[in-house]
Each structure stands twice: as C-alpha cells, then as structure tokens.
C-alpha atoms as a PDB file:
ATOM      1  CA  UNK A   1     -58.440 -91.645-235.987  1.00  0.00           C
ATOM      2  CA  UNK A   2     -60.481 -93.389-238.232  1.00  0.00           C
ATOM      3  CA  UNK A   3     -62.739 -93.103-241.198  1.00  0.00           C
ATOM      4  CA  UNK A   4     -66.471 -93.251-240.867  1.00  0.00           C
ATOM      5  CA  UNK A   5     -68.215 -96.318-242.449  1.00  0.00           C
ATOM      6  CA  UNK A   6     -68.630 -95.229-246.002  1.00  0.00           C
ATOM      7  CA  UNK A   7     -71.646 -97.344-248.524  1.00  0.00           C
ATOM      8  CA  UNK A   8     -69.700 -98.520-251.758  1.00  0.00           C
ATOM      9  CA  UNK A   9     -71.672 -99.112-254.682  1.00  0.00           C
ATOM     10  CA  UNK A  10     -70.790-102.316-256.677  1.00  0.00           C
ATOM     11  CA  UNK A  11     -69.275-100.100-259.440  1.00  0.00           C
ATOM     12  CA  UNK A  12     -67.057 -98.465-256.612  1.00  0.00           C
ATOM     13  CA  UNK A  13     -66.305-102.343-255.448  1.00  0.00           C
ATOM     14  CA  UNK A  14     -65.475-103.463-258.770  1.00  0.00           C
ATOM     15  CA  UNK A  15     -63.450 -99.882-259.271  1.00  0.00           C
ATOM     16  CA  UNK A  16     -61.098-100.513-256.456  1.00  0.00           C
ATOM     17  CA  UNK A  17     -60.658-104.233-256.544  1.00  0.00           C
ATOM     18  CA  UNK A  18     -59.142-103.627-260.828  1.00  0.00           C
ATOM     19  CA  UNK A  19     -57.056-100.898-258.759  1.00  0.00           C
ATOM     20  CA  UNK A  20     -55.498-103.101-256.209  1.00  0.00           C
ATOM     21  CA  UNK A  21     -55.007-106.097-258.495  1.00  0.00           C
ATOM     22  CA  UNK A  22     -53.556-103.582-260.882  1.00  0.00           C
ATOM     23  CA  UNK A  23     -50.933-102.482-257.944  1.00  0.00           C
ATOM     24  CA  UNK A  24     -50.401-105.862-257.260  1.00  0.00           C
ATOM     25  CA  UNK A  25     -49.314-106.873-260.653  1.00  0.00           C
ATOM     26  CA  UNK A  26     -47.132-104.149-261.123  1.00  0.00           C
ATOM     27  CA  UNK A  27     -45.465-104.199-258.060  1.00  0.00           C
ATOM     28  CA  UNK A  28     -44.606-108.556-258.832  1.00  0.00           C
ATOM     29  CA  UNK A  29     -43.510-107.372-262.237  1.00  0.00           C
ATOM     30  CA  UNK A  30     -40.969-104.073-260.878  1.00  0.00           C
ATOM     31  CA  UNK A  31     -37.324-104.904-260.398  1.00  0.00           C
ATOM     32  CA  UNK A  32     -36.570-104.805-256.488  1.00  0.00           C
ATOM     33  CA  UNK A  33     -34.209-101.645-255.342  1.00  0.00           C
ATOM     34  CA  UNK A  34     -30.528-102.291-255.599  1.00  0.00           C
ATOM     35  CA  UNK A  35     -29.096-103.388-252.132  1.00  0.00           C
ATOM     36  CA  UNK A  36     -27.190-100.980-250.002  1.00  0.00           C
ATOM     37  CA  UNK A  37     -23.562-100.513-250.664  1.00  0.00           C
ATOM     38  CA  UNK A  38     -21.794-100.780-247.589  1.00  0.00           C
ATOM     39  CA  UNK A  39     -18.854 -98.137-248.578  1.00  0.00           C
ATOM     40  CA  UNK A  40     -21.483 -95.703-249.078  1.00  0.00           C
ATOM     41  CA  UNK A  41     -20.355 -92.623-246.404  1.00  0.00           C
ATOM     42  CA  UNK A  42     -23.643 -91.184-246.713  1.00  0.00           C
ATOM     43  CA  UNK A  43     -26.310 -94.212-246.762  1.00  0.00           C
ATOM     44  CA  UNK A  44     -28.055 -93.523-249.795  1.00  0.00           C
ATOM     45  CA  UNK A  45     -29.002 -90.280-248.567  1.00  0.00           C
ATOM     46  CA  UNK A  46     -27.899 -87.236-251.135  1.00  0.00           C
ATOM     47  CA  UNK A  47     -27.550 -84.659-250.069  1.00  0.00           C
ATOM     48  CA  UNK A  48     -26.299 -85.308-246.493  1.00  0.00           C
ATOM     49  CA  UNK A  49     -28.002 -83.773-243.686  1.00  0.00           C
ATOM     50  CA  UNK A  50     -25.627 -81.239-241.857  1.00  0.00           C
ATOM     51  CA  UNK A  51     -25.096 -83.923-239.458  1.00  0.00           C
ATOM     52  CA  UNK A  52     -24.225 -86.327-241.534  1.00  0.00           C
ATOM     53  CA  UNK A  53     -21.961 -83.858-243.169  1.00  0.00           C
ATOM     54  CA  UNK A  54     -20.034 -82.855-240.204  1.00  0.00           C
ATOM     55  CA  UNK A  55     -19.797 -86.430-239.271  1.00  0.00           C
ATOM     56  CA  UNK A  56     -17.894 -87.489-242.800  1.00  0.00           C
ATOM     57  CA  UNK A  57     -15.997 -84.472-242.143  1.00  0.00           C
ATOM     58  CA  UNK A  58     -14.979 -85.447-238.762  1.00  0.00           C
ATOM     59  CA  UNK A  59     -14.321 -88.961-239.934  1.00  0.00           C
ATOM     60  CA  UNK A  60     -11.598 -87.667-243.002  1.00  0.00           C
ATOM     61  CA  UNK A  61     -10.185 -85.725-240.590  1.00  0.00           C
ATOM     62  CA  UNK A  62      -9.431 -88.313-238.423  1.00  0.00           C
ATOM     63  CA  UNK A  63      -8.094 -91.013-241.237  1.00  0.00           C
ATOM     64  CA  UNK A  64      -5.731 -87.942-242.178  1.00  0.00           C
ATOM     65  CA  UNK A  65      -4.801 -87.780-238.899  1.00  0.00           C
ATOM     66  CA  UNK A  66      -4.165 -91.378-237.867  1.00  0.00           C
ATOM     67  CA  UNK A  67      -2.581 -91.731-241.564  1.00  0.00           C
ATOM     68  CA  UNK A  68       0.129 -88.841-240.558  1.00  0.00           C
ATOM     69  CA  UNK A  69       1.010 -90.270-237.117  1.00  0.00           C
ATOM     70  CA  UNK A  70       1.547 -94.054-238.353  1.00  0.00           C
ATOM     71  CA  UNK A  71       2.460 -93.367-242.223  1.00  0.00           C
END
C-alpha cells in the first residue's frame, strides 16, 4: 500500500534533505557491528528462544554422551 502524493514546501525539502545527509554522515562515521563469533551456541541472540534452548540442551547432552562412550 502506498502513500498518497503529498505537496512539500521548500522548507519541508530543505528539512528532509539536512535529515538524510545528517543520517548519512553519521552512519559513514559509526563503527560497523563486530562480526559473528562462530562458537557462539546461541547466534547473538540472548536470551534463547525455547527452541533454541532445547536445542543447546539437546546438543550438551549429546557431547556428554558421546564423551562417556569413547572417553
């Protein structure tokens, strides 16, 4: 869905153009986010969905059990 046409004034113009150049110098200046560590168990995400939970669960539960049977 879109927007009707709406009239800007040249105050309204000149109003959103110092906006967007504003974003787009502060977005060249910001440090970039840090890249994804690969050990992380839960992707970024804190806290875990249940899912994701019951997944990392399952998961230590199985390097237990694999770590009884061959250690």
């Amino acid at each position: 869905m879109t927007t009707p046409y709406r009239h800007l004034t040249p105050g309204m113009k000149r109003a959103r153009a110092s906006a967007q150049e504003a974003i787009r110098r502060a977005q060249a200046h910001a440090t970039p986010p840090p890249a994804a560590d690969p050990d992380d168990p839960w992707d970024g995400a804190w806290p875990p969905s249940p899912q994701a939970w019951r997944a990392r669960c399952r998961q230590i539960r199985h390097d237990i059990e694999e770590t009884r049977r061959h250690g």
